[in-house]
Protein backbone atom coordinates (compact mmCIF):
# COMPACT_ATOMS: atom_id res chain seq x y z
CA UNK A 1 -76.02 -3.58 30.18
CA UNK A 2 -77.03 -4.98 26.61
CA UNK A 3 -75.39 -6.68 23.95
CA UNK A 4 -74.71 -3.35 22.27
CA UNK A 5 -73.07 -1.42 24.32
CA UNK A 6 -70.83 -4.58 25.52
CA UNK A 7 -69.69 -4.75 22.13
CA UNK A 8 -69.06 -1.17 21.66
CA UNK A 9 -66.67 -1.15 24.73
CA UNK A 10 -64.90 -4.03 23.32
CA UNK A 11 -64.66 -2.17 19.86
CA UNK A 12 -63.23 1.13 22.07
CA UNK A 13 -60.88 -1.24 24.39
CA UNK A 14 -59.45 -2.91 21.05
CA UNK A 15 -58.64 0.19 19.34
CA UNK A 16 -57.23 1.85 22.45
CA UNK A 17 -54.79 -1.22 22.67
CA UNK A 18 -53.75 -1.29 19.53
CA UNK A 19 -53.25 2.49 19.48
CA UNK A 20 -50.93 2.22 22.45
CA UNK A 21 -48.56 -0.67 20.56
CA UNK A 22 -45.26 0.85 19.78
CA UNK A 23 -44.77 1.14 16.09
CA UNK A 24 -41.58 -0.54 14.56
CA UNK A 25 -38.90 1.82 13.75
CA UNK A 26 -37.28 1.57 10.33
CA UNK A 27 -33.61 1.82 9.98
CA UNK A 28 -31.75 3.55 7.58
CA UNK A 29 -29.57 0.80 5.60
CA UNK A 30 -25.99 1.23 6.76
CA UNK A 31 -23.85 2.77 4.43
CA UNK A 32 -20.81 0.55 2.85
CA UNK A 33 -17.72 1.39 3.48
CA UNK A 34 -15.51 3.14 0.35
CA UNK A 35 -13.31 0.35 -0.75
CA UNK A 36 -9.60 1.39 -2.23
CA UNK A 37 -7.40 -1.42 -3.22
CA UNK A 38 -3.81 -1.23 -2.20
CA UNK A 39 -0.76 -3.81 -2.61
CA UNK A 40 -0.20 -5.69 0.74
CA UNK A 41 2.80 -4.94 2.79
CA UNK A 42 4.43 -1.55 3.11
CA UNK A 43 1.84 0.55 0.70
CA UNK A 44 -1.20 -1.15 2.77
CA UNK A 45 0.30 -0.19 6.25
CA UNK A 46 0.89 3.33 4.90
CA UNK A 47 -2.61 3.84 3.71
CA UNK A 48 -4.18 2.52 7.03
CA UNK A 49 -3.11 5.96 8.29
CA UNK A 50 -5.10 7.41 5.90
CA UNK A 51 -7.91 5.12 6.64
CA UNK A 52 -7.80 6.21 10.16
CA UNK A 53 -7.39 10.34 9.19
CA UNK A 54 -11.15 9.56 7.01
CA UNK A 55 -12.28 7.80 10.06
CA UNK A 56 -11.70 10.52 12.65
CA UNK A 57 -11.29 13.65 10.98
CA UNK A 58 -14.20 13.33 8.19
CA UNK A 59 -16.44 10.65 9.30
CA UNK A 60 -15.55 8.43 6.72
CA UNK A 61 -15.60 4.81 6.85
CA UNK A 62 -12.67 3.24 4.41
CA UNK A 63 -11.96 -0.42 4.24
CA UNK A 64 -9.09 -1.51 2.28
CA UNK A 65 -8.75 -4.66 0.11
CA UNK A 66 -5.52 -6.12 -0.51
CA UNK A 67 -3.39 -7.56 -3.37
CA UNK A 68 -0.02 -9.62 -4.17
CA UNK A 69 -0.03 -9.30 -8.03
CA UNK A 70 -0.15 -5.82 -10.35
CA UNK A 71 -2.81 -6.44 -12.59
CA UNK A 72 -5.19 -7.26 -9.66
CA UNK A 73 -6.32 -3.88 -8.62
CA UNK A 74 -7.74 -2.77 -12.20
CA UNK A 75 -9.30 -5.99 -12.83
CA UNK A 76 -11.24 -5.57 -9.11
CA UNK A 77 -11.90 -1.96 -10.10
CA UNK A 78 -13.15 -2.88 -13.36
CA UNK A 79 -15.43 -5.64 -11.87
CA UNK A 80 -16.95 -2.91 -9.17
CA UNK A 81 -15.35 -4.71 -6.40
CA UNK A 82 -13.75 -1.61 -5.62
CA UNK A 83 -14.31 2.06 -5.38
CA UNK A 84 -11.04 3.33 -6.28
CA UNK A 85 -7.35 1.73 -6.14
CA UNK A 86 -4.29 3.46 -4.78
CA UNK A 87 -1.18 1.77 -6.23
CA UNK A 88 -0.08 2.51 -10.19
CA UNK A 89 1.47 4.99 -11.97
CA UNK A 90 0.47 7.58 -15.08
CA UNK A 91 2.03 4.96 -17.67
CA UNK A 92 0.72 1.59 -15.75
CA UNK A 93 -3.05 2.94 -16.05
CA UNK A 94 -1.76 3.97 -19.64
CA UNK A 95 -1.06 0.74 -20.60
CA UNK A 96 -3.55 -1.33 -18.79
CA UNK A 97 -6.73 1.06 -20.31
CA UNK A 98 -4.83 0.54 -23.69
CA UNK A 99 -4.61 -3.16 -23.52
CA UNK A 100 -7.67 -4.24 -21.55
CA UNK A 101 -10.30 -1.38 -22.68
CA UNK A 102 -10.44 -0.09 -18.88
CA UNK A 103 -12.46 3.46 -18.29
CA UNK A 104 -10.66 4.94 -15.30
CA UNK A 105 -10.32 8.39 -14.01
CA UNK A 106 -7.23 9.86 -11.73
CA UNK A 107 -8.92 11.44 -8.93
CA UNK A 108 -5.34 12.56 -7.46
CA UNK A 109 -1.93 11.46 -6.71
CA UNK A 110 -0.02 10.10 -3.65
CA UNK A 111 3.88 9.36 -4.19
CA UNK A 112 6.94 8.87 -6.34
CA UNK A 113 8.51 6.40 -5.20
CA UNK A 114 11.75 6.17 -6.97
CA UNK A 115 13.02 3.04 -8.92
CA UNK A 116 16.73 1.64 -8.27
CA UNK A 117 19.18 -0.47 -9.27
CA UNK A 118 20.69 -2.79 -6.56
CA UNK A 119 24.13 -5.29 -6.58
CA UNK A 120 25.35 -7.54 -4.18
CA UNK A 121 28.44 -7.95 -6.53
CA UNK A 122 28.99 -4.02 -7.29
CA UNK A 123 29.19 -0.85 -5.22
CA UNK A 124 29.30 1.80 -8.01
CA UNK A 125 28.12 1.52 -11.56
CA UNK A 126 31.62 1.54 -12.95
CA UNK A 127 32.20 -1.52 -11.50
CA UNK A 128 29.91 -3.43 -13.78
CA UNK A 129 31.89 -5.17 -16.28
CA UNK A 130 30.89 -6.44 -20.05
CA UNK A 131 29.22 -9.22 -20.54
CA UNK A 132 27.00 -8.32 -17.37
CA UNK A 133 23.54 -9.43 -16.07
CA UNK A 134 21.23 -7.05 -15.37
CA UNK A 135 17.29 -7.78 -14.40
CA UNK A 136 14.79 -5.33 -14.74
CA UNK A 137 10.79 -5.62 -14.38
CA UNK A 138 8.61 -7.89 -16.81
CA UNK A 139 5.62 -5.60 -17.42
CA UNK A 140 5.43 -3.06 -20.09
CA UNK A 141 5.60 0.08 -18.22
CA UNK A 142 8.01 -1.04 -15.50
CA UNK A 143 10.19 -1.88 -18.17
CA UNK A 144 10.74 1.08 -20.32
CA UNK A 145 11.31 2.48 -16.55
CA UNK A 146 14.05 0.29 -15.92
CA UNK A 147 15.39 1.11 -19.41
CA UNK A 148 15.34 4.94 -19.23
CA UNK A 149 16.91 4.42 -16.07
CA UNK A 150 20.35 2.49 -17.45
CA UNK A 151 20.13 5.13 -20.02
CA UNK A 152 20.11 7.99 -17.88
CA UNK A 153 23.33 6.61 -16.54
CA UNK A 154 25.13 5.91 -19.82
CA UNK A 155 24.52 2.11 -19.66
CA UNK A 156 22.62 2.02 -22.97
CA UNK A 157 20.99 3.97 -25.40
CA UNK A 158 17.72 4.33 -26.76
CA UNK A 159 15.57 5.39 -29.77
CA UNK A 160 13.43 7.47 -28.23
CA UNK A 161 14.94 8.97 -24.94
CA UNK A 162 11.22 9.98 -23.84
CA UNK A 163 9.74 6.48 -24.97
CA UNK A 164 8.49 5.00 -21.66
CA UNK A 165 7.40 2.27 -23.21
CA UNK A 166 10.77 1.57 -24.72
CA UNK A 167 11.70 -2.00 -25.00
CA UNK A 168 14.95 -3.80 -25.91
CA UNK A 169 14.22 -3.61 -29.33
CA UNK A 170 14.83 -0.14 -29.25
CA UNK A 171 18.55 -0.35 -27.95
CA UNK A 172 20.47 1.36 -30.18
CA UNK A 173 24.01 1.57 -27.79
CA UNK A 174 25.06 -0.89 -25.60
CA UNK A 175 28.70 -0.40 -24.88
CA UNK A 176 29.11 -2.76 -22.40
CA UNK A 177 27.07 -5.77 -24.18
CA UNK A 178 24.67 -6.14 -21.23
CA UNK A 179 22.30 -9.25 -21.23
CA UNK A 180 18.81 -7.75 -19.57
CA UNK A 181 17.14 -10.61 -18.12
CA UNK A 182 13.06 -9.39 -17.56
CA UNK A 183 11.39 -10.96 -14.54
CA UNK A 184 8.72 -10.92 -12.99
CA UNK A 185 8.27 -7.59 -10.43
CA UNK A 186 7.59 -9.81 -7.47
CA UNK A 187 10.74 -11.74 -7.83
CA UNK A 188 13.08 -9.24 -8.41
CA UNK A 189 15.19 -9.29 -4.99
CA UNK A 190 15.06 -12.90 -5.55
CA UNK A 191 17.26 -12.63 -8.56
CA UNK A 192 20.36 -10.28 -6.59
CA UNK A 193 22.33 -13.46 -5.91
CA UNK A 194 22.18 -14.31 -10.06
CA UNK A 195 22.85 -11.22 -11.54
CA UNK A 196 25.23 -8.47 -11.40
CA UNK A 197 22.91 -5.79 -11.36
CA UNK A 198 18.82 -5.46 -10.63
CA UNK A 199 16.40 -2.76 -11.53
CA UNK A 200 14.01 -3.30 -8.58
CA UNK A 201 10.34 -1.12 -7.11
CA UNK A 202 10.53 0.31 -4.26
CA UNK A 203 7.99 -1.44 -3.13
CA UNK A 204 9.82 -4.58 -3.68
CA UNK A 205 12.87 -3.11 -2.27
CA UNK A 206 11.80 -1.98 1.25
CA UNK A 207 10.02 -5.40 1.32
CA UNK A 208 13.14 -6.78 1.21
CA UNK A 209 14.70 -3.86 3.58
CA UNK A 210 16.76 -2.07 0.38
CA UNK A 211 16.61 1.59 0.54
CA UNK A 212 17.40 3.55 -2.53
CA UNK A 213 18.95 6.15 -0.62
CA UNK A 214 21.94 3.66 1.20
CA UNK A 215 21.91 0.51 -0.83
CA UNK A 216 20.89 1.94 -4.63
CA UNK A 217 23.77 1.67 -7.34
CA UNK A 218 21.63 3.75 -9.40
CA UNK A 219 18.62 5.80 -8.23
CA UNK A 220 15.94 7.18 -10.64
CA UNK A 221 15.57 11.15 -9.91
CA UNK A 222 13.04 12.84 -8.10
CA UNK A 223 11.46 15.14 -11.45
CA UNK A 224 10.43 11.09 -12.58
CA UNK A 225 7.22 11.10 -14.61
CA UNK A 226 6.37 8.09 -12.35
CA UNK A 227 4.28 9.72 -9.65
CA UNK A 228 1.29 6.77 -7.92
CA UNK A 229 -2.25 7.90 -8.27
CA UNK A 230 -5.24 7.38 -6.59
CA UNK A 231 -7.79 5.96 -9.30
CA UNK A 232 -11.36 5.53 -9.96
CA UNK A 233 -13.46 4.87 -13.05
CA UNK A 234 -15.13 6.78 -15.06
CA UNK A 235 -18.47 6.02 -14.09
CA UNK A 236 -17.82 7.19 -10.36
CA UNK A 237 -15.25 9.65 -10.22
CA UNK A 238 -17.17 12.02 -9.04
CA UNK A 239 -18.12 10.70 -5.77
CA UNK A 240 -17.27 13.05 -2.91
CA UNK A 241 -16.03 10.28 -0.84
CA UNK A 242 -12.86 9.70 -3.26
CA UNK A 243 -12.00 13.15 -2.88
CA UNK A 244 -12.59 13.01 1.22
CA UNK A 245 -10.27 10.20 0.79
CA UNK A 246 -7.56 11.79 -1.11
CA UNK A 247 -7.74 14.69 1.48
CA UNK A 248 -6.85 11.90 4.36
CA UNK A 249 -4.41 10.53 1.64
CA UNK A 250 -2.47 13.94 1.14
CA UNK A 251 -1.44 14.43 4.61
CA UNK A 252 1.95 14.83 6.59
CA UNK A 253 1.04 12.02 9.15
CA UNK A 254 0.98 9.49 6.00
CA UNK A 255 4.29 11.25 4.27
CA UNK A 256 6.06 10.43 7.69
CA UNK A 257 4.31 7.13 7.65
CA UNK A 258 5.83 6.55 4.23
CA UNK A 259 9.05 7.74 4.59
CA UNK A 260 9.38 5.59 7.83
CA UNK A 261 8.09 2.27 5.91
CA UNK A 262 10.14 3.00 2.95
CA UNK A 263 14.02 3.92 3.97
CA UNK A 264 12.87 7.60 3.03
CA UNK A 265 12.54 6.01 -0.51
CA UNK A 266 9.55 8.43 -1.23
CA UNK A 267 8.58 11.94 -2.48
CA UNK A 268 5.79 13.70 -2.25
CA UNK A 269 3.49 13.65 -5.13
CA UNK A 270 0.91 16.60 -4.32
C-alpha cells in the first residue's frame, strides 16, 4: 500500500472518530427563584404556606427573604433585591413613596389585620383614668392609626376624622388629658408594664401571644382602610409570576394558617 492511500485512511479514521465524540449538551440557565420579602416571625410562617401552594400547585419556585425592621422591605425592593414584598399597608406604601421617591405598584392584597389597644393595668376603657399613659406606634402611618383608633372610642378628638396621617398636633379634644408616648413598633409590648394603655400591631401582639379578640381593650373594626398588600414596583409589576404568587397567597389553607398564627386576629382582605 503507498503513502497515499495510508494517509487517506488515517484522514477517514480521524474524521470517523471525531464524528462519533458525543457533543456537549448546553443547559438552560436555571431560573431564580421569585423573591417576596416578609417580616420574620408569624407573617413569614404564614406565607411559607403560600410558598409551598406556588411550589406544588403552579410550579413556582418562591424563596422568601426576611426582615426585623419596617422600612427594610421597600428599601430591598427598591434596590432589586427583591421581586415583590408582602407586609405594608395602603397608607405605609403612601408614605414611604412620598418620602423616599419609591415607584411601586400593588399587585393585590392579603389581610387586615386589626390594630388594638392592650393594658395590664385596665380591663375596659372606662377604667383609664386622667392623667394616663398611653403608647402608640412611632412611624407616620402607624400613628395616625393608633390615633383614629382612641378617637373612634371617644378618647380624643381630631381635626380631620379621615386624616390617617393625623398627628398629635391635630388633637383638638382630649378629655381625659392623656400623655401619648410614641415608640418604636418593635418595642411596643415592651412598654405594657410602663403605661396604662398601648396601641400595639398585630404582628407585634401575637409575637408576644396578645390576641385582639381576648386580650384587646380596644379593637380597630373590621371595614379598617388598613388592608396588607402584596407589592411590586413599577418597573415589574407585570410579571406573571407575582400574580401566580398572589393566587397561592389568596387561598383558604393560608387564611387558616393565619388565623391559627394570629389568635384569629385577621380578616380576609380579597
Amino acid at each position: 500500500m503507498n503513502f497515499k492511500k495510508l494517509l487517506g485512511l488515517a484522514l477517514v479514521s480521524a474524521l470517523a472518530l471525531t464524528g462519533c465524540k458525543e457533543e456537549k449538551k448546553v443547559e438552560a440557565p436555571k431560573a431564580q427563584p421569585l423573591k417576596i420579602g416578609v417580616m420574620t416571625g408569624p407573617e413569614a410562617q404564614m406565607t411559607e404556606v403560600a410558598v409551598k401552594i406556588a411550589k406544588e400547585k403552579y410550579g413556582l419556585d418562591v424563596e422568601l427573604v426576611q426582615f426585623t425592621e419596617y422600612t427594610q422591605p421597600n428599601a430591598a425592593l427598591h434596590a432589586k433585591d427583591l421581586d415583590a414584598n408582602a407586609f405594608q399597608t395602603v397608607p405605609y406604601l403612601e408614605q414611604e413613596s412620598k418620602d423616599r421617591g419609591y415607584k411601586m405598584a400593588i399587585i393585590g392584597n392579603t389581610f387586615i389585620w386589626p390594630i388594638a389597644a392592650y393594658s395590664k393595668k385596665i380591663k375596659k376603657l372606662d377604667e383609664l383614668k386622667d392623667g394616663a399613659v398611653v403608647s402608640i406606634p412611632n412611624n407616620p402611618s402607624n400613628t395616625g392609626r393608633a390615633l383614629l383608633l382612641l378617637q373612634a372610642n371617644g378618647v380624643i378628638k381630631l381635626k380631620d376624622p379621615k386624616n390617617l396621617f393625623s398627628t398629635e398636633n391635630d388633637i383638638i379634644e382630649n378629655p381625659k388629658n392623656i400623655q401619648i408616648k410614641q415608640i418604636d413598633t418593635a418595642l411596643l409590648t415592651r412598654s405594657l408594664d410602663d403605661v396604662d394603655l398601648s396601641i400595639i400591631n398585630n404582628t407585634y401582639a401575637g409575637q408576644a401571644g396578645l390576641s385582639p379578640e381576648k386580650d384587646g381593650v380596644i379593637v380597630e373594626s373590621k371595614d379598617s382602610p388598613y388592608v396588607n398588600l402584596v407589592v411590586s414596583r413599577e418597573d415589574n409589576k407585570n410579571d406573571e409570576r407575582l400574580k401566580t404568587f398572589l393566587k397561592a397567597f389568596q387561598t383558604d389553607e393560608v387564611y387558616q394558617e393565619a388565623l391559627k398564627l394570629f389568635n384569629n386576629g385577621v380578616v380576609k382582605g380579597w
